[in-house]
N, C-alpha and C. Protein backbone atom coordinates (compact mmCIF):
# COMPACT_ATOMS: atom_id res chain seq x y z
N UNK A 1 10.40 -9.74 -5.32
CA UNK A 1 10.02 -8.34 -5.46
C UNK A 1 10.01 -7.72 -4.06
N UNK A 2 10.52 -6.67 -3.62
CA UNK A 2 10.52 -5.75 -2.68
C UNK A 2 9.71 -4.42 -2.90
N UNK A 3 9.62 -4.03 -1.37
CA UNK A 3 9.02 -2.97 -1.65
C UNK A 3 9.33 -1.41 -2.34
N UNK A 4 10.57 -1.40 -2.77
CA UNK A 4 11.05 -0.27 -3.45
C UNK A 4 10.76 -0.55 -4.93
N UNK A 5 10.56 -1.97 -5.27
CA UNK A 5 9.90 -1.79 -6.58
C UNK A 5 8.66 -1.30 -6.69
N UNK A 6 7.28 -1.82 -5.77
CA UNK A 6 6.46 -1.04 -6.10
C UNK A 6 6.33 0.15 -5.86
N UNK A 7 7.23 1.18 -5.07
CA UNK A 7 7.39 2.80 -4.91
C UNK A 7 7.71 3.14 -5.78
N UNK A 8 8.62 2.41 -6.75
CA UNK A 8 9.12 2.73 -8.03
C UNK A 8 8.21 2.78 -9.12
N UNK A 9 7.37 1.86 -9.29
CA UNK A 9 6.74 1.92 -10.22
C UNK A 9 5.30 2.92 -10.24
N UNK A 10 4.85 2.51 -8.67
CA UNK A 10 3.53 3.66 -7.75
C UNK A 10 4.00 4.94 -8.04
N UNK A 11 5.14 5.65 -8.03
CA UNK A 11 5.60 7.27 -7.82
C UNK A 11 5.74 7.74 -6.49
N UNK A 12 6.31 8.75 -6.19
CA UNK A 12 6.57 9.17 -4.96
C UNK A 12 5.38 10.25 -5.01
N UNK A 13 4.23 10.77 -5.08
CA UNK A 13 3.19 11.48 -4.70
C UNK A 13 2.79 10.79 -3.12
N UNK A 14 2.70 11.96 -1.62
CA UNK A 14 2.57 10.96 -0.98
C UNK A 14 2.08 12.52 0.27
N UNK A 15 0.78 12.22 0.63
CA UNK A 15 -0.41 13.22 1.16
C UNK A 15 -0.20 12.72 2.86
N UNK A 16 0.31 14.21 3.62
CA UNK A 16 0.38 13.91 5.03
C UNK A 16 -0.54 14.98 5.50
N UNK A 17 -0.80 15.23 6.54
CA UNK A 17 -1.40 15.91 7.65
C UNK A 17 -0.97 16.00 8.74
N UNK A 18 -0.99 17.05 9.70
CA UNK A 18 -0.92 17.00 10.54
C UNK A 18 -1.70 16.55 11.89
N UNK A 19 -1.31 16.07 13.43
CA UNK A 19 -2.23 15.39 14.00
C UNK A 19 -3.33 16.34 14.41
N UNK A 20 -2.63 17.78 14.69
CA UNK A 20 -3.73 19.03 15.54
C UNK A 20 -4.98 18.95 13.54
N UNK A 21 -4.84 18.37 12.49
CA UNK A 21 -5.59 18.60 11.59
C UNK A 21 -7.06 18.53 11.90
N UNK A 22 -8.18 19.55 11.53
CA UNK A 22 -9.57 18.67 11.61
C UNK A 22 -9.32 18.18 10.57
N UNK A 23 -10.22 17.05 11.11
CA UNK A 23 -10.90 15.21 10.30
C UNK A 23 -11.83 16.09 9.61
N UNK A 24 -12.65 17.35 9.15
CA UNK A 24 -13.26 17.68 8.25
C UNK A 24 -12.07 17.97 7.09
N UNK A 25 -11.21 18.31 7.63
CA UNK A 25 -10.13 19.11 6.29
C UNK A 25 -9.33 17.85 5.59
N UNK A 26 -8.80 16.72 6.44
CA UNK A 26 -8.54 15.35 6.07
C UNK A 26 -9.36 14.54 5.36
N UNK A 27 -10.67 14.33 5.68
CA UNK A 27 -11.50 13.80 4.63
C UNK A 27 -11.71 14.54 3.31
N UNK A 28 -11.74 15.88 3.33
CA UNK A 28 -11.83 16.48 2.26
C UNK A 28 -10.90 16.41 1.00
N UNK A 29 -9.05 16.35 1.70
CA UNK A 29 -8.30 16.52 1.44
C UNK A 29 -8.42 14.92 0.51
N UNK A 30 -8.49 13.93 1.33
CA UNK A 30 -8.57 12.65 1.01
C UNK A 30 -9.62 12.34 -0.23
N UNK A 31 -10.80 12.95 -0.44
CA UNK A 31 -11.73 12.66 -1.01
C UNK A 31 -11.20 13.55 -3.04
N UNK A 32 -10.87 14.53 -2.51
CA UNK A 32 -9.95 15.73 -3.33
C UNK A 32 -9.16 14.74 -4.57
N UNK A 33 -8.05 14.11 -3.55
CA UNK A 33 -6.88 13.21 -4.49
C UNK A 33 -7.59 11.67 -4.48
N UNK A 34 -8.73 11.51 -4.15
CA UNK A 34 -9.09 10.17 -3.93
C UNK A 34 -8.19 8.91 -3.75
N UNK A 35 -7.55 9.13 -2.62
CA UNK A 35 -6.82 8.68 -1.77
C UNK A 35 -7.20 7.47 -0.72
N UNK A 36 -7.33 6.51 -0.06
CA UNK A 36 -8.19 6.24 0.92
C UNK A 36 -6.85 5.91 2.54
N UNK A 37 -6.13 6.86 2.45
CA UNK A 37 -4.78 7.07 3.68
C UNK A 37 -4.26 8.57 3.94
N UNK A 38 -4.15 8.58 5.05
CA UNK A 38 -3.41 10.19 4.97
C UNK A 38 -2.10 9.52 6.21
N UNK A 39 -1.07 9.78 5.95
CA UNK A 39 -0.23 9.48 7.37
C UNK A 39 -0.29 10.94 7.44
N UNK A 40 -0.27 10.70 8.99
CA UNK A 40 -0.02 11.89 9.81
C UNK A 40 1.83 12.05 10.62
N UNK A 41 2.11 13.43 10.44
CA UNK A 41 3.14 13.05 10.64
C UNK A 41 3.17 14.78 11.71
N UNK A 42 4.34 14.16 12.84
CA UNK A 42 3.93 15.57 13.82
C UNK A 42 5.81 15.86 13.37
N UNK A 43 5.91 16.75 12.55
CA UNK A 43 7.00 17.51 12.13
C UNK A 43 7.95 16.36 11.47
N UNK A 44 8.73 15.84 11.46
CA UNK A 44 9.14 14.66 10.47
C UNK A 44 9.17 13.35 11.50
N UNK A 45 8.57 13.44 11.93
CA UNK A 45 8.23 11.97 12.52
C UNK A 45 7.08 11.47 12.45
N UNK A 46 6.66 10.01 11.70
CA UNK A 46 5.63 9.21 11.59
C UNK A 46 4.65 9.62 13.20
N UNK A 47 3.14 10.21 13.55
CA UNK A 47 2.69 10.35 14.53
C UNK A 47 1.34 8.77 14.54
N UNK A 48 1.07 8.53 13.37
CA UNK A 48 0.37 7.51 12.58
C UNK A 48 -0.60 7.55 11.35
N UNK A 49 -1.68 7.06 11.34
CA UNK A 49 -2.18 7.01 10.05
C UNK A 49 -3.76 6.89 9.82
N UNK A 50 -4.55 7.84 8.81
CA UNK A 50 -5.77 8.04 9.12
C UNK A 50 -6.46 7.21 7.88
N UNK A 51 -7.06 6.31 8.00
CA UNK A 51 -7.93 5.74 6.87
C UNK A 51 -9.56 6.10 6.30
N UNK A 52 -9.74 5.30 5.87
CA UNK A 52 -11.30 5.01 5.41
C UNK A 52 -11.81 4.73 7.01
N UNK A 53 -10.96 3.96 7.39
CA UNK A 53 -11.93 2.69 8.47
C UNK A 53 -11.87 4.06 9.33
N UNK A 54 -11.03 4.83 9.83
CA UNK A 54 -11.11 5.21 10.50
C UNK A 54 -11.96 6.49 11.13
N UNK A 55 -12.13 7.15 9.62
CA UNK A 55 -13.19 8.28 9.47
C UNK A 55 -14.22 7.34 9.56
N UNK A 56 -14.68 6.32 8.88
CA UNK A 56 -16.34 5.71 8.89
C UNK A 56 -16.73 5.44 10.44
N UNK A 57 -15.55 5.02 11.67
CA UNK A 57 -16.01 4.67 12.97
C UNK A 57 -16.21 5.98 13.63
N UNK A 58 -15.36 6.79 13.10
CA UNK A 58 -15.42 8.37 13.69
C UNK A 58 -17.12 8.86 13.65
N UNK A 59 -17.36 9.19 12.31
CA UNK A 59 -18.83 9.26 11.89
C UNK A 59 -19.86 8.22 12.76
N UNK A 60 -19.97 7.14 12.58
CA UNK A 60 -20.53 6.30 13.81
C UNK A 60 -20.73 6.62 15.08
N UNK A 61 -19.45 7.43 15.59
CA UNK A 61 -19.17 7.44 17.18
C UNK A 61 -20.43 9.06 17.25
N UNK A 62 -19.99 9.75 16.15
CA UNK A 62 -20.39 10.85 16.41
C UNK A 62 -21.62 11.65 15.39
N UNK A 63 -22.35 10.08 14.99
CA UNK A 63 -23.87 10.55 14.30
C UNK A 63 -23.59 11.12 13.28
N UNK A 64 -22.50 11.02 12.42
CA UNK A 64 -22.28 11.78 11.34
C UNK A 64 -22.02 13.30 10.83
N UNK A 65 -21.52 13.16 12.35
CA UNK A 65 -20.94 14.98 12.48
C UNK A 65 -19.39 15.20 12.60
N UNK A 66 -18.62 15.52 11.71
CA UNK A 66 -17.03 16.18 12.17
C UNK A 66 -16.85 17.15 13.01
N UNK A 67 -17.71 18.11 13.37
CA UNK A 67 -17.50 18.77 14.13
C UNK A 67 -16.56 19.30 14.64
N UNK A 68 -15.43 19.70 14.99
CA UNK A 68 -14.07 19.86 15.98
C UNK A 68 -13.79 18.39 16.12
N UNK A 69 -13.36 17.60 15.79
CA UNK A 69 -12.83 16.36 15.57
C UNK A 69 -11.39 16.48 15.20
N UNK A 70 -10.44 16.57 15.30
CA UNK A 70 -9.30 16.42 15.29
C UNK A 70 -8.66 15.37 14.86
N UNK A 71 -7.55 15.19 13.76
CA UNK A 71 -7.11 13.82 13.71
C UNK A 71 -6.49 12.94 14.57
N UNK A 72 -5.93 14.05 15.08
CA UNK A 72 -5.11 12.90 16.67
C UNK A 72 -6.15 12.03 17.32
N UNK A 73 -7.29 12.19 17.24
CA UNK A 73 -8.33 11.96 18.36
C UNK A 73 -8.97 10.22 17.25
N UNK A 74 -8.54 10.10 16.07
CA UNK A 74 -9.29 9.06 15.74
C UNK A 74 -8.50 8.21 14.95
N UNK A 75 -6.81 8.92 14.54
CA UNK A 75 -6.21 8.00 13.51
C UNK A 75 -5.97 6.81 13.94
N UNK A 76 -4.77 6.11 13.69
CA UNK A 76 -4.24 4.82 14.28
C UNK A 76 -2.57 5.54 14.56
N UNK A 77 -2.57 5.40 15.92
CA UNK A 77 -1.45 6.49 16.35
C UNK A 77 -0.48 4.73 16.51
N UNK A 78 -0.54 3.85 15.96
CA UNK A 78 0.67 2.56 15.85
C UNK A 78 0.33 1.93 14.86
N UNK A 79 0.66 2.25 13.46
CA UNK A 79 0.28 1.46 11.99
C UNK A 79 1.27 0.67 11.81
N UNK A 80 1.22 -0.28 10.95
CA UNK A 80 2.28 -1.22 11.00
C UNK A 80 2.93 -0.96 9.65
N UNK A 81 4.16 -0.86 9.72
CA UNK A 81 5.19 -0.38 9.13
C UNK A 81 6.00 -1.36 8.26
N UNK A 82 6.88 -0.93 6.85
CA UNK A 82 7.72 -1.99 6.38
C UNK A 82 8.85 -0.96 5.66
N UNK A 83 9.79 -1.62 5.71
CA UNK A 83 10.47 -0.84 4.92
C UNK A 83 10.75 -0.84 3.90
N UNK A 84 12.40 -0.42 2.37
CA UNK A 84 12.24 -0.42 1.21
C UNK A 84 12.81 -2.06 0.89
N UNK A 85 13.40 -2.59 1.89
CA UNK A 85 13.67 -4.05 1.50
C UNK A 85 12.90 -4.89 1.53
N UNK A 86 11.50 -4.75 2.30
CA UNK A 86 10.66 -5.57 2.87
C UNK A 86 10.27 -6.47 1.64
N UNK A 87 10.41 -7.85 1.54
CA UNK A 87 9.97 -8.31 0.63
C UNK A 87 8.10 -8.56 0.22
N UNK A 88 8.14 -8.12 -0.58
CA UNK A 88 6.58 -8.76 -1.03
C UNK A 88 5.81 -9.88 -0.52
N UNK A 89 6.32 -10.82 -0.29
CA UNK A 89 5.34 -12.13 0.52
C UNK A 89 5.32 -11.62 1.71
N UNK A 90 6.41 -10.93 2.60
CA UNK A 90 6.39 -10.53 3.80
C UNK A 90 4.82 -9.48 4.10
N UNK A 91 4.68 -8.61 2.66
CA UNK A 91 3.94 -7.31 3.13
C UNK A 91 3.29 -7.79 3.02
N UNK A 92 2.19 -9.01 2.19
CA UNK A 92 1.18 -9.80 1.97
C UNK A 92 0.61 -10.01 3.12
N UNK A 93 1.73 -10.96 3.82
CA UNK A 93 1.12 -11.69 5.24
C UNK A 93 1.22 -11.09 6.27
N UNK A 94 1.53 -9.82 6.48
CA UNK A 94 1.37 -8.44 7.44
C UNK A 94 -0.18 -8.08 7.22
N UNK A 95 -0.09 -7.36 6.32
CA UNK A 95 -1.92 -6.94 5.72
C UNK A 95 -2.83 -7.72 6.08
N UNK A 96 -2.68 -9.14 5.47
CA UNK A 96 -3.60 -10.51 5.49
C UNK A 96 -3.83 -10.79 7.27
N UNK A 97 -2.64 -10.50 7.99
CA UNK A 97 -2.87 -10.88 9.32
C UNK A 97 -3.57 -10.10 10.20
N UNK A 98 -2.86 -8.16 10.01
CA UNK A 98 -3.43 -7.42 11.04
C UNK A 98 -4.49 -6.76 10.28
N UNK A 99 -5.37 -7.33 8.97
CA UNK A 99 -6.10 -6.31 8.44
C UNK A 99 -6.04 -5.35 8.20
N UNK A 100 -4.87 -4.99 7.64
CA UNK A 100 -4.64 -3.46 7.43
C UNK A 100 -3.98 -3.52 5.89
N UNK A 101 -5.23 -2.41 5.50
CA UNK A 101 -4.39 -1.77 3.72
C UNK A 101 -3.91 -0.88 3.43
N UNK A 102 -3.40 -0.31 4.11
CA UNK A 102 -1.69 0.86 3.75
C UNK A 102 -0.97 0.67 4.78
N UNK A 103 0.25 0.65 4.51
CA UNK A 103 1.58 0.01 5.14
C UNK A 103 2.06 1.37 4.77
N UNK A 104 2.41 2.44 6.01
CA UNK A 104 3.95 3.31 5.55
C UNK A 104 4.90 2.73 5.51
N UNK A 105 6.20 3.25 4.58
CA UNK A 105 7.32 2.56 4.14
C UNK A 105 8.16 3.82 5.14
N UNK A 106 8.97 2.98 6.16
CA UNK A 106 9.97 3.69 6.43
C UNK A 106 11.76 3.41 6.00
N UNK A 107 12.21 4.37 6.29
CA UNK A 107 14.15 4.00 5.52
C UNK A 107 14.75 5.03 6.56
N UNK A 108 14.98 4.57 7.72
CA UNK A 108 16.22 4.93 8.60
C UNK A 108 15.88 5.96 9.21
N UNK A 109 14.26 5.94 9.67
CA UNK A 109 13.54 7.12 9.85
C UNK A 109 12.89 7.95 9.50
N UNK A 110 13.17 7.87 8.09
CA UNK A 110 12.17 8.42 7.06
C UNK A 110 11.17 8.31 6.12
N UNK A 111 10.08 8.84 6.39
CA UNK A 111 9.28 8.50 5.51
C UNK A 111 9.68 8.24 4.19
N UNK A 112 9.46 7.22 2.96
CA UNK A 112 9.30 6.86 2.08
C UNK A 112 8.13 7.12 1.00
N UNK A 113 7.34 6.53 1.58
CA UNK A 113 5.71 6.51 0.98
C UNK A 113 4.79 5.34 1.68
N UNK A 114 3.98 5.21 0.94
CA UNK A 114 2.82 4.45 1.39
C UNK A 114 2.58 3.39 0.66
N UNK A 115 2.58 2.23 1.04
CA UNK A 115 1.72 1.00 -0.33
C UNK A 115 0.81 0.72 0.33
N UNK A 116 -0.29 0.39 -0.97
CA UNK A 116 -1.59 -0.31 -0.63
C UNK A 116 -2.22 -1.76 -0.91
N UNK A 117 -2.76 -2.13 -0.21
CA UNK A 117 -3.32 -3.51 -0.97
C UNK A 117 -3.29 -3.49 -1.77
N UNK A 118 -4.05 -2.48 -2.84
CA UNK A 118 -3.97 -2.28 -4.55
C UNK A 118 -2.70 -2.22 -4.58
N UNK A 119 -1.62 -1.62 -4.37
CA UNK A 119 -0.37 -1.84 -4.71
C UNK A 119 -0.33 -3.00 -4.91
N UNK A 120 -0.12 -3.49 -3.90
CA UNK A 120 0.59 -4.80 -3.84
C UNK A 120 0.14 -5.86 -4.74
N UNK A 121 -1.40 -5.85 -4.96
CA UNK A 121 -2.17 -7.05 -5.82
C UNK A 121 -2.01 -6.43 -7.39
N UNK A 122 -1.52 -5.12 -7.77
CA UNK A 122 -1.32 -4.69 -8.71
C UNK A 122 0.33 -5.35 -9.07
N UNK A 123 0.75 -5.15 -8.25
CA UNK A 123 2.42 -5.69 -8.83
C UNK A 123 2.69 -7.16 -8.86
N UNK A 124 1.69 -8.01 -7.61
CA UNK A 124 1.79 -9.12 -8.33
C UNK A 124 1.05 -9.70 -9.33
N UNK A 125 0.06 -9.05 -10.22
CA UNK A 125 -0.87 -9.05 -11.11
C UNK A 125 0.17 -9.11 -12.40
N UNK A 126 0.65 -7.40 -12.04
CA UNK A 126 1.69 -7.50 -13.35
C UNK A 126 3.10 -8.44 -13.47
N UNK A 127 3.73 -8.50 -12.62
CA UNK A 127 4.93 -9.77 -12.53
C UNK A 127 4.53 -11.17 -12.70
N UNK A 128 3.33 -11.61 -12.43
CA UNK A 128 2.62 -12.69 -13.09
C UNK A 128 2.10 -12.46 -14.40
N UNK A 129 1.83 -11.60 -14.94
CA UNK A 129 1.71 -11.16 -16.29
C UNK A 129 2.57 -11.29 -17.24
N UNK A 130 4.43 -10.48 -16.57
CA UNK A 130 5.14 -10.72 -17.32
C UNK A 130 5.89 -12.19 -17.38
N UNK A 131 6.15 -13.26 -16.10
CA UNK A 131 6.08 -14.37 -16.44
C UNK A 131 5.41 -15.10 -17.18
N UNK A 132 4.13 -15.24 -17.37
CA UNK A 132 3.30 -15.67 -18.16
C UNK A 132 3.89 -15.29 -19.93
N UNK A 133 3.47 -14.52 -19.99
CA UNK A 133 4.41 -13.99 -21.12
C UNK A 133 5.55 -14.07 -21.52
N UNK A 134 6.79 -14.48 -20.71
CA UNK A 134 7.90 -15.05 -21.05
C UNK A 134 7.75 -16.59 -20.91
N UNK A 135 6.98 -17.08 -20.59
CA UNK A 135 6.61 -18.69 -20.54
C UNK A 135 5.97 -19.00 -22.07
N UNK A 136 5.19 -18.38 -22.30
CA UNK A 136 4.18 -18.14 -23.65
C UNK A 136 5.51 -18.26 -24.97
N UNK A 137 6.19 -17.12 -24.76
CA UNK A 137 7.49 -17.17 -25.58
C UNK A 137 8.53 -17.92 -25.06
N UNK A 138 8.58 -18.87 -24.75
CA UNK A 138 9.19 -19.87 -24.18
C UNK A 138 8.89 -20.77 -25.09
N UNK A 139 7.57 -21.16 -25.16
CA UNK A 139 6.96 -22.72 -25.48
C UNK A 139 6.84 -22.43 -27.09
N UNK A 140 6.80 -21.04 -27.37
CA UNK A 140 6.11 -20.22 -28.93
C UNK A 140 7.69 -20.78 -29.43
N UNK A 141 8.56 -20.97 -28.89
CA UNK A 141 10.17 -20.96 -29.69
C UNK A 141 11.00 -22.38 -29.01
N UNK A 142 10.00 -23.01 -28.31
CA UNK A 142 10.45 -24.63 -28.30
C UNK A 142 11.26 -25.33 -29.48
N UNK A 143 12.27 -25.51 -29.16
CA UNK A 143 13.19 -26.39 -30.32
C UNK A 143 11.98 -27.80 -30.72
N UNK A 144 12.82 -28.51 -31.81
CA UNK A 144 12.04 -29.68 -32.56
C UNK A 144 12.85 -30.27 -31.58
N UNK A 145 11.93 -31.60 -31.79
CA UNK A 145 12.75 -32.60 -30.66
C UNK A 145 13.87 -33.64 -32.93
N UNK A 146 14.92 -33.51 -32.02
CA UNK A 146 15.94 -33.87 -33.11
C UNK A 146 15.78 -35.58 -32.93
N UNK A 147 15.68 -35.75 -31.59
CA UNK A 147 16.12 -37.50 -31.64
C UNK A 147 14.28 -37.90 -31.47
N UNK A 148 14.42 -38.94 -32.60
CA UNK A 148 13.31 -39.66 -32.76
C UNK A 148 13.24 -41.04 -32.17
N UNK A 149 12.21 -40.87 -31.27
CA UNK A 149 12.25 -42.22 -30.35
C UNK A 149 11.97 -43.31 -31.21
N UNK A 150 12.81 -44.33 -30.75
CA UNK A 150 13.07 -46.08 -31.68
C UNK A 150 11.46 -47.16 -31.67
N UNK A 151 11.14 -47.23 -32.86
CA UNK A 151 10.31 -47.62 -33.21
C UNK A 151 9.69 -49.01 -31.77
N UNK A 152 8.63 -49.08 -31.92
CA UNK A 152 8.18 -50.28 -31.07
C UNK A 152 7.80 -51.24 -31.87
């Protein structure tokens, strides 16, 4: 499985901002589509990417005030990236390594979309589902065994 299957199956709905954005209008925006990613993008180029983690340290730094906070000032201006071939075990052990749960998908410069951990544990949830299920009907339509083993 690659990653254009789960864009395929996820949808292309896909929430950017800009970096000059306030982090009040981004969280809002985020909270709105209940989202937990915004990439930021400074005119069509990836600038990086604003999370959960990243608003909760923001709030921390600053007592729980947005104030004039800006997104440039707190996203992750180097997210780690995959593209639409990237295979599935690959995006696993990216996430699993640098701790990170949204991966932008880029294609030759262009944004794509976004997958998430939930993506990802969602598609291998369901592709183990549908194996299972073709295994099930596998064994449900097992032939008779024809040759009868010779008496002892």
């Amino acid at each position: 499985m690659k990653v254009h299957d789960i864009l395929r199956l996820k949808g292309s709905t896909l929430f950017t901002v800009a970096p000059d954005t306030a982090l009040q209008t981004a969280v809002l925006v985020m909270s709105e589509h209940d989202i937990g990613s915004l990439v930021v993008m400074d005119y069509d180029r990836l600038a990086g990417i604003l999370t959960f983690r990243e608003v909760i340290a923001a709030l921390a730094r600053h007592h729980g005030k947005l104030d004039d906070i800006k997104v440039h000032s707190v996203m992750n201006a180097n997210p780690l990236t995959c593209n639409m071939e990237t295979e599935i075990d690959e995006v696993r052990r990216m996430m699993l390594v640098d701790h990170a749960r949204y991966l932008p998908v880029i294609d030759q410069k262009m944004l794509m979309g976004v997958i998430s951990f939930y993506d990802v544990a969602k598609s291998v949830v369901e592709a183990q589902d549908f194996e299972n299920s073709m295994l099930k009907a596998y064994i449900r339509d097992w032939p008779e065994d024809t040759e009868k083993a010779p008496a002892q």
